[in-house]
C-alpha atoms as a PDB file:
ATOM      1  CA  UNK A   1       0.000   0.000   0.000  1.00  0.00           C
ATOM      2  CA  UNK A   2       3.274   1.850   0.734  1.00  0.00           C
ATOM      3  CA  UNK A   3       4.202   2.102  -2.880  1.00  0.00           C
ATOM      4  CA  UNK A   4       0.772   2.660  -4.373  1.00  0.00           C
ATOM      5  CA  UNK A   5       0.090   6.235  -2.250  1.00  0.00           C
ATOM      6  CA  UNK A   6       2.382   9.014  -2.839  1.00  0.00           C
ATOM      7  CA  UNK A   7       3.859  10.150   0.593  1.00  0.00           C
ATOM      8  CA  UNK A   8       1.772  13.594   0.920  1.00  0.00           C
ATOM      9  CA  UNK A   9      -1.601  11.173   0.718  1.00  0.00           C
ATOM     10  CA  UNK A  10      -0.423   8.494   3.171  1.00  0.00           C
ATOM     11  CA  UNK A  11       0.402  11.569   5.598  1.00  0.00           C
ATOM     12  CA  UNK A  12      -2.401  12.777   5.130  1.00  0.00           C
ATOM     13  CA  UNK A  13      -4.468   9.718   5.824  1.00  0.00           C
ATOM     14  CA  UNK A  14      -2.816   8.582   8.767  1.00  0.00           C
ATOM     15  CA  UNK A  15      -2.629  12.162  10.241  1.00  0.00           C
ATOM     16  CA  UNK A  16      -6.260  11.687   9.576  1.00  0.00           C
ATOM     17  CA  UNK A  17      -7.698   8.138   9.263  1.00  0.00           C
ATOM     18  CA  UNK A  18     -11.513   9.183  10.011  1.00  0.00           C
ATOM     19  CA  UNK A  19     -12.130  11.518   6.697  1.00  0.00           C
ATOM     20  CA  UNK A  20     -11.909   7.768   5.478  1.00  0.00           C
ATOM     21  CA  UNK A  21     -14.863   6.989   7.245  1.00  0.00           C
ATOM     22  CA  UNK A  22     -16.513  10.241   6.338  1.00  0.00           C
ATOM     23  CA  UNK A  23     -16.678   9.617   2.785  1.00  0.00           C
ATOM     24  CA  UNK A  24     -19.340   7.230   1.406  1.00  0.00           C
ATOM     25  CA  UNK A  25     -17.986   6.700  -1.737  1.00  0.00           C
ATOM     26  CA  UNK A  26     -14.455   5.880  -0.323  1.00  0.00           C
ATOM     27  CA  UNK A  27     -15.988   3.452   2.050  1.00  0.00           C
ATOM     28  CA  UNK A  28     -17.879   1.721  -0.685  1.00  0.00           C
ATOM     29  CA  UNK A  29     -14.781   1.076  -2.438  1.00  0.00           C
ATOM     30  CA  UNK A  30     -13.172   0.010   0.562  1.00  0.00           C
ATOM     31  CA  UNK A  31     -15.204  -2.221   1.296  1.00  0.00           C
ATOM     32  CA  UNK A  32     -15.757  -3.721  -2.480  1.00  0.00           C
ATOM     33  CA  UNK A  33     -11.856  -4.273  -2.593  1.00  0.00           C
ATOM     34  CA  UNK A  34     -11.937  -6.283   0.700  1.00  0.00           C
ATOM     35  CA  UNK A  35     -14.749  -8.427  -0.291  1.00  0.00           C
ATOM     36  CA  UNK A  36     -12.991  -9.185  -4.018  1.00  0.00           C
ATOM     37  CA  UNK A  37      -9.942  -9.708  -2.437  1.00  0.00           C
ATOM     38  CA  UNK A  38     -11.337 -12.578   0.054  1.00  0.00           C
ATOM     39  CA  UNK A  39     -13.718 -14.073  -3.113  1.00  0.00           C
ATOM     40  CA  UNK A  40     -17.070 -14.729  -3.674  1.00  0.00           C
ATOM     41  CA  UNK A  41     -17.571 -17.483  -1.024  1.00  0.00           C
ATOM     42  CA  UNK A  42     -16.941 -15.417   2.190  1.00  0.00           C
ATOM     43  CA  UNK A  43     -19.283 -13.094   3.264  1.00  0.00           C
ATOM     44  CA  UNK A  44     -18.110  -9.894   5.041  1.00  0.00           C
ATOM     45  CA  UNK A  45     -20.564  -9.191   8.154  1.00  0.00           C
ATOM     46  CA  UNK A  46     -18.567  -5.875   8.368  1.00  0.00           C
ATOM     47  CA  UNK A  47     -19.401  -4.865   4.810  1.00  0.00           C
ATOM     48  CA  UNK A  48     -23.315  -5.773   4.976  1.00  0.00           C
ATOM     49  CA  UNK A  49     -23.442  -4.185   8.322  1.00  0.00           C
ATOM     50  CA  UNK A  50     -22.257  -0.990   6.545  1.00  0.00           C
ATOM     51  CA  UNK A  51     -24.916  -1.519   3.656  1.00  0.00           C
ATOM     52  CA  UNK A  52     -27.476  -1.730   6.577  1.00  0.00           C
ATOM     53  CA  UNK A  53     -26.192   1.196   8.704  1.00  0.00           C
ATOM     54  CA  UNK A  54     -26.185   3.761   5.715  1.00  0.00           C
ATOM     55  CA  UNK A  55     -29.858   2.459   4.604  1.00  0.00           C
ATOM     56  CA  UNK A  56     -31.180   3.209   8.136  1.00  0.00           C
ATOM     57  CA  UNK A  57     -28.750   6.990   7.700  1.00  0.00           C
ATOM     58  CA  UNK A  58     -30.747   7.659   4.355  1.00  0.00           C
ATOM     59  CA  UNK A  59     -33.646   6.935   6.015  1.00  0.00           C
ATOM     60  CA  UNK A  60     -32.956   9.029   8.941  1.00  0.00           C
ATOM     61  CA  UNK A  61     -31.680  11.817   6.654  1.00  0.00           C
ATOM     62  CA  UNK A  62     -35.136  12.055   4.765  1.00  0.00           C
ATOM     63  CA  UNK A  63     -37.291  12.235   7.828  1.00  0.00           C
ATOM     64  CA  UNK A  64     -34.882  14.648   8.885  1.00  0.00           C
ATOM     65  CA  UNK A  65     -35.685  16.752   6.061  1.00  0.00           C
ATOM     66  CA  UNK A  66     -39.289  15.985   5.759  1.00  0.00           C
ATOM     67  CA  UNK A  67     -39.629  17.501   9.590  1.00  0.00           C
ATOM     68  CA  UNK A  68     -37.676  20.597   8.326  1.00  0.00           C
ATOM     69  CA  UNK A  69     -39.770  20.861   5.552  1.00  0.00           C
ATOM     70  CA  UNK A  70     -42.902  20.568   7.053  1.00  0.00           C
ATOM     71  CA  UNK A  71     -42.208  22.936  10.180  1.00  0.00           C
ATOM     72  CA  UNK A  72     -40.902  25.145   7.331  1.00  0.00           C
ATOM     73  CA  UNK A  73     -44.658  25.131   5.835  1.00  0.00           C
ATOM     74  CA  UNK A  74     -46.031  25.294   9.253  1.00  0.00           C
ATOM     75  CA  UNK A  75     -44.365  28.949  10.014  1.00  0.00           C
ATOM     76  CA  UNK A  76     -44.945  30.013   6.263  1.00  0.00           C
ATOM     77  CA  UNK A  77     -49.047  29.010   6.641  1.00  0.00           C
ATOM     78  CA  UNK A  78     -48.803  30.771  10.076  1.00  0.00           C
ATOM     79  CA  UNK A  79     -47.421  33.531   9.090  1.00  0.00           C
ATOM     80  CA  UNK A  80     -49.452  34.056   6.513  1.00  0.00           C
ATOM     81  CA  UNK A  81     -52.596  33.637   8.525  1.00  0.00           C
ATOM     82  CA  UNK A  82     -51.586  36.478  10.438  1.00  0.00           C
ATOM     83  CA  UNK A  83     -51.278  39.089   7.329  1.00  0.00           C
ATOM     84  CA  UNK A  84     -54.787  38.298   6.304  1.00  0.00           C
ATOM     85  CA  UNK A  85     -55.984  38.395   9.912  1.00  0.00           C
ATOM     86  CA  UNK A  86     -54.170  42.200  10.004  1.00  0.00           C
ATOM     87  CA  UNK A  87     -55.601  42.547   6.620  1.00  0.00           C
ATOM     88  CA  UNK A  88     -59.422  42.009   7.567  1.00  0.00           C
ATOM     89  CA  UNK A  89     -59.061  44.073  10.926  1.00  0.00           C
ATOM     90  CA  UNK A  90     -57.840  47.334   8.871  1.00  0.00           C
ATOM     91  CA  UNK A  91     -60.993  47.300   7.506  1.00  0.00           C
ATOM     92  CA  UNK A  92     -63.216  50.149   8.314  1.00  0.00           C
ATOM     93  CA  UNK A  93     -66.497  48.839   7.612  1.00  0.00           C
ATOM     94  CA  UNK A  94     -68.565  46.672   5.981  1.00  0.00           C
ATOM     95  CA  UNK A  95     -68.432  47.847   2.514  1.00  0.00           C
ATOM     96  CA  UNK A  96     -64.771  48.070   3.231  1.00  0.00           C
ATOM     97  CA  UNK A  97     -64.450  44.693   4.786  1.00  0.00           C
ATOM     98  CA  UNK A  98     -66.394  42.995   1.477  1.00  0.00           C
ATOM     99  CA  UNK A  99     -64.192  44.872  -0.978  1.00  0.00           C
ATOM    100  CA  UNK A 100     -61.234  43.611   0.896  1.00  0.00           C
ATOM    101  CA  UNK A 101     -62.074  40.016   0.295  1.00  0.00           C
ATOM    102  CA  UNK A 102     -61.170  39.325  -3.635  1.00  0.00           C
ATOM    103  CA  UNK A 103     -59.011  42.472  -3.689  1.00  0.00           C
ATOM    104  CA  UNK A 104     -56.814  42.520  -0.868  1.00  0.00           C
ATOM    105  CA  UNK A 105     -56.798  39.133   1.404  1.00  0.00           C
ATOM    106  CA  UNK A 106     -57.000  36.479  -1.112  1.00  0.00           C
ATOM    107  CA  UNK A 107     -53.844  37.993  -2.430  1.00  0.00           C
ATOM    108  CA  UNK A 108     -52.322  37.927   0.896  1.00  0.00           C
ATOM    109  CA  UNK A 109     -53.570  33.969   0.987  1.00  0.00           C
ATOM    110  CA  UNK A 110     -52.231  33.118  -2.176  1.00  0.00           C
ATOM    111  CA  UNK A 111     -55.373  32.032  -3.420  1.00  0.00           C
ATOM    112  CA  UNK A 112     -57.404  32.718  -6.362  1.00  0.00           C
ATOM    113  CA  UNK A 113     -60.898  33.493  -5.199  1.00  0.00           C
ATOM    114  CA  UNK A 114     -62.473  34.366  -1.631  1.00  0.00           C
ATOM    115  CA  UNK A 115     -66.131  34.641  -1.010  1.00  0.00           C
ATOM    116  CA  UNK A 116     -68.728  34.705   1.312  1.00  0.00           C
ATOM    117  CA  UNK A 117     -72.236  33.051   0.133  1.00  0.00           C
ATOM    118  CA  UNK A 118     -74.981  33.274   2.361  1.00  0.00           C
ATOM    119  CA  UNK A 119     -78.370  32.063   2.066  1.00  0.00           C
ATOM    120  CA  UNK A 120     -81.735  33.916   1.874  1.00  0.00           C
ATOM    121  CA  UNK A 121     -83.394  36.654  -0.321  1.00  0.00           C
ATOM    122  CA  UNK A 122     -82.321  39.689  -1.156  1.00  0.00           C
ATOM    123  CA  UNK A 123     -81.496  42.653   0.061  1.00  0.00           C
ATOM    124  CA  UNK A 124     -79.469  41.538   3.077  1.00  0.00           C
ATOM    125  CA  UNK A 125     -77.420  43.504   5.377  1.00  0.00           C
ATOM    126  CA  UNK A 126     -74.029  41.755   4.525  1.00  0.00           C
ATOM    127  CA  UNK A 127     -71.171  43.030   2.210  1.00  0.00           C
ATOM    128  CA  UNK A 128     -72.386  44.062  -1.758  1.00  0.00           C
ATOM    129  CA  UNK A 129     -69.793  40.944  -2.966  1.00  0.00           C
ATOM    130  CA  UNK A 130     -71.887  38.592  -1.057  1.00  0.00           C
ATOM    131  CA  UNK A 131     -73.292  35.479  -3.099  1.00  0.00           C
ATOM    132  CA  UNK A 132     -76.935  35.395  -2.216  1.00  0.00           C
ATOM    133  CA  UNK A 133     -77.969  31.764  -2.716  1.00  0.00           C
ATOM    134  CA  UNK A 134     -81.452  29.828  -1.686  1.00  0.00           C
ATOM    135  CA  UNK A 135     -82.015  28.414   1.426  1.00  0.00           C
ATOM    136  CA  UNK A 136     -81.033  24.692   1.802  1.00  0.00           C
ATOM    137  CA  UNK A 137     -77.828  25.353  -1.226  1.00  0.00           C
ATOM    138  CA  UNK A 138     -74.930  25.832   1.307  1.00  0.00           C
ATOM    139  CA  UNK A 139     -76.132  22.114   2.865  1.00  0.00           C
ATOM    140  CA  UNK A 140     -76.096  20.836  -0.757  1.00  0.00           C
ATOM    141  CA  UNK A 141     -72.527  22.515  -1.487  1.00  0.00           C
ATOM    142  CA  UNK A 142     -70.618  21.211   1.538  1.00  0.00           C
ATOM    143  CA  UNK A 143     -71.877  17.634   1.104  1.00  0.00           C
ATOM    144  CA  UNK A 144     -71.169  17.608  -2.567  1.00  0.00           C
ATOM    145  CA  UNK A 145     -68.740  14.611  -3.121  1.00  0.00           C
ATOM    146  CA  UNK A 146     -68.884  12.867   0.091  1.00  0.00           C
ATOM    147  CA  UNK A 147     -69.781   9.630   0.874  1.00  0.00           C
ATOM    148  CA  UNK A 148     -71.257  10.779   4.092  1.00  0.00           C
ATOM    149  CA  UNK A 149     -72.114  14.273   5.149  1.00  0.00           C
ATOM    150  CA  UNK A 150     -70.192  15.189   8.408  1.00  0.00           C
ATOM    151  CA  UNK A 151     -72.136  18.464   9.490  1.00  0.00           C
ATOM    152  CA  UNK A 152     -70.365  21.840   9.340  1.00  0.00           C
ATOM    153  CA  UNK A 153     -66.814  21.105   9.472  1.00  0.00           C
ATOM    154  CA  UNK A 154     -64.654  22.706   7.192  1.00  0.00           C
ATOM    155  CA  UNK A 155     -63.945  21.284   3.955  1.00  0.00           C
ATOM    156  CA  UNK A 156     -61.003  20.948   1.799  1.00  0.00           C
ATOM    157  CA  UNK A 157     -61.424  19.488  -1.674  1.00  0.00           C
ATOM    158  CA  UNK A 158     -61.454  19.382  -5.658  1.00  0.00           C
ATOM    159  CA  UNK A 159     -62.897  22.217  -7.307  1.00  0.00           C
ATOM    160  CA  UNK A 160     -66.626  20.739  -7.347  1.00  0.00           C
ATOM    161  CA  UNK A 161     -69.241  21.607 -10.487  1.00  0.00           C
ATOM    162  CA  UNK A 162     -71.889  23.105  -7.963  1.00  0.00           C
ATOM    163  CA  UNK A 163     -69.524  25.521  -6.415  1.00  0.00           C
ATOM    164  CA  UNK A 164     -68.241  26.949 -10.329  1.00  0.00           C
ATOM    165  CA  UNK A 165     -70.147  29.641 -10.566  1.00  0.00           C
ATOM    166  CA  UNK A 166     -69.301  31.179  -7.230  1.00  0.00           C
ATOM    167  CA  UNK A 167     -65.624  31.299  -7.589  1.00  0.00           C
ATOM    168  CA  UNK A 168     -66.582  32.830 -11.377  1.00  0.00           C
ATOM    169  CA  UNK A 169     -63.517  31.633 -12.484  1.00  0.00           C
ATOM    170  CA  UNK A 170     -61.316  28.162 -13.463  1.00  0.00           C
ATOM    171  CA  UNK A 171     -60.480  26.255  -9.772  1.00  0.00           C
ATOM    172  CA  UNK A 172     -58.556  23.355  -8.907  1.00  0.00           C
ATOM    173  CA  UNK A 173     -59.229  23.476  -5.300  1.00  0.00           C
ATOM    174  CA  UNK A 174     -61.446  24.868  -2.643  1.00  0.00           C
ATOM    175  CA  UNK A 175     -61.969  25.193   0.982  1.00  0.00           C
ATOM    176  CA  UNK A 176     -65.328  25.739   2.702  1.00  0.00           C
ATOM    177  CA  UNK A 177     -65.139  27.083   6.074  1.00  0.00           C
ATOM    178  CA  UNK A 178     -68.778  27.244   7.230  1.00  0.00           C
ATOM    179  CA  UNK A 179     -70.135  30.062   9.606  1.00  0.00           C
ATOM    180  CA  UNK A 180     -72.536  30.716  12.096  1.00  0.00           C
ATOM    181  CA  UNK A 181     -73.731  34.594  12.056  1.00  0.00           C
ATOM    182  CA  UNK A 182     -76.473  33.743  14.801  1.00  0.00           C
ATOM    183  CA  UNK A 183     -80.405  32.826  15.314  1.00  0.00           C
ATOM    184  CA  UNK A 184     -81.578  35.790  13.740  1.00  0.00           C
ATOM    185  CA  UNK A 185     -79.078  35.933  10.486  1.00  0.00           C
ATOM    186  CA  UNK A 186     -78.834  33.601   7.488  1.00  0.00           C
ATOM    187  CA  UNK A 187     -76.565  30.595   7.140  1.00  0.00           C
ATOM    188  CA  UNK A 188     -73.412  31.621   5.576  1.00  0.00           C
ATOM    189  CA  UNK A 189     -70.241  29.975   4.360  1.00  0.00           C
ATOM    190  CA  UNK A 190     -66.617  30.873   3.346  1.00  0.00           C
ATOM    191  CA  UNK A 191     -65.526  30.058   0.215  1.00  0.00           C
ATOM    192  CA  UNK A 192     -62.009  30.119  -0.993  1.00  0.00           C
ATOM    193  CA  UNK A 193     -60.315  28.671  -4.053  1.00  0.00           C
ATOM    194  CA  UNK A 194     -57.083  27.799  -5.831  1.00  0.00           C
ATOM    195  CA  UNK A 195     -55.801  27.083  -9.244  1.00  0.00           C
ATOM    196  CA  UNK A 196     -53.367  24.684  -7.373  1.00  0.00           C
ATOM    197  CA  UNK A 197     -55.211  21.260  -7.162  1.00  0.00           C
ATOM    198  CA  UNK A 198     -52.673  20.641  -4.140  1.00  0.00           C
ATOM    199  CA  UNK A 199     -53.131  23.608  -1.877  1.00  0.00           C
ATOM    200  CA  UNK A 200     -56.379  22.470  -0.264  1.00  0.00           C
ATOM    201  CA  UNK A 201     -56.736  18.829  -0.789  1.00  0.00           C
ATOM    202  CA  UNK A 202     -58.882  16.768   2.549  1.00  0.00           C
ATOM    203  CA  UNK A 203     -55.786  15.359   4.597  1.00  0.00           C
ATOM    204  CA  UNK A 204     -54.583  18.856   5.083  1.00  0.00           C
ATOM    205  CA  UNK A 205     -54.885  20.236   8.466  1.00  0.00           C
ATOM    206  CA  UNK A 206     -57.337  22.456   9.040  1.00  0.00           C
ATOM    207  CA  UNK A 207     -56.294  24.481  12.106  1.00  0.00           C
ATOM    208  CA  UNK A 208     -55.144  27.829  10.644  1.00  0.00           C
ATOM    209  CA  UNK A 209     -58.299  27.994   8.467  1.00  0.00           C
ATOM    210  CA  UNK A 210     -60.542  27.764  11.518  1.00  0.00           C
ATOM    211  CA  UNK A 211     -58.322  30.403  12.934  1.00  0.00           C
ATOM    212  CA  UNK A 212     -58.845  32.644  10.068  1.00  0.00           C
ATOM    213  CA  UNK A 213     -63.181  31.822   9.999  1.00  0.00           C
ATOM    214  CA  UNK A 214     -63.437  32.605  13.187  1.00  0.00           C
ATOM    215  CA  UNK A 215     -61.657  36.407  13.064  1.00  0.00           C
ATOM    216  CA  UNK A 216     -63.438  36.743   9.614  1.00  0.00           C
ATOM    217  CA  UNK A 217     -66.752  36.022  11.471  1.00  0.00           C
ATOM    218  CA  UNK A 218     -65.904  38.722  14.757  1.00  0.00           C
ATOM    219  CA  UNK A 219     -64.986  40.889  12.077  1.00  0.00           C
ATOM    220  CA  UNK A 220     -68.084  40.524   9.834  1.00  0.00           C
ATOM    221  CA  UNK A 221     -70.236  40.140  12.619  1.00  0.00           C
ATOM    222  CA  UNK A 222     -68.753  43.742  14.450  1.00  0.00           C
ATOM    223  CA  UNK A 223     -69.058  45.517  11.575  1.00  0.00           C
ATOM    224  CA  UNK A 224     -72.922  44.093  10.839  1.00  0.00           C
ATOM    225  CA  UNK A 225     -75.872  46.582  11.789  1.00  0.00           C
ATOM    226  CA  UNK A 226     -77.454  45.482  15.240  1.00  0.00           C
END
């Protein structure tokens, strides 16, 4: 081995014998000579133990990253939240607060459309954007496509046919966040929707949308005539 390493290489290594171990490749090779060197009929535990121990690394190493990646999302969602929470408490009033909607927020969410559609007759005391729909639609909307209807939780989903003309546009993907304005005020819903058939899709968490209904109904709801 002497003669095959030049002498500034051999110093190095032995002033240094782990950057051996730190390099993959070099290990690899290593560990290929040995086993060609004792034949095909002897096994090297040392060699397969290797194998195993830098499977179980690369495993490590991707949930490693996937846990960075997702706390990553986690802070950008949050954060995001927050400037359209800021974004509907600027609002002055309730003309304001409905103009805000498509112009201002959705932007802010990275979304295509936002809407509120609420169900009765008009004229209702609610923001001029407002989709007035017939009583009974908003049930028929949030059950569209599922097996089972599961009350008034929020839904994340494919673009459905029913909810097309509300967004008025092409949509990929929408969320429902269903709201309660009280006895005395019509049933209301939410809607927001993406040309990204991944940004709202059902096993998505759901926790910074509730977040975000439940400021958007104080603020709707404070800025509603008593």
């Amino acid at each position: 081995m002497t003669d095959a390493l030049d002498p500034e290489t051999r110093d190095r290594l032995l002033a240094d014998p782990g950057a051996i171990l730190a390099d993959r490749d070099l290990m690899r090779a290593l560990v290929a000579a040995r086993e060609a060197e004792v034949g095909g009929n002897v096994i090297d535990i040392r060699g397969r133990a290797m194998e195993a121990l830098e499977t179980r690394l690369d495993r490590l190493e991707a949930t490693h990253e996937g846990v960075i990646a997702a706390a990553y999302d986690n802070q950008s969602g949050m954060a995001m939240i927050h400037r359209a929470v800021l974004g509907l408490l600027e609002t002055a009033d309730l003309a304001d607060l409905g103009a805000a909607l498509q112009a201002d927020i959705a932007p802010l969410l990275r979304i295509e459309t936002l809407r509120l559609v609420a169900e009765g007759e008009p004229p209702l005391a609610l923001p001029a954007d407002t989709a007035i729909v017939p009583p009974g639609t908003i049930a028929r909307i949030l059950e569209a496509g599922r097996r089972m209807p599961r009350g008034d939780d929020i839904v994340l989903r494919p673009a459905m046919v029913v909810t097309r003309p509300l967004h008025g546009r092409t949509i990929a993907s929408e969320a429902l966040l269903p709201m309660d304005l009280g006895a005395d005020r019509p049933r209301a819903l939410l809607l927001m929707g993406s040309a990204d058939a991944a940004r709202f899709q059902p096993a998505h968490g759901t926790d910074l949308l509730r977040f975000f209904g439940q400021v958007f109904r104080l603020a709707l709801l404070a800025r509603l005539p008593a």
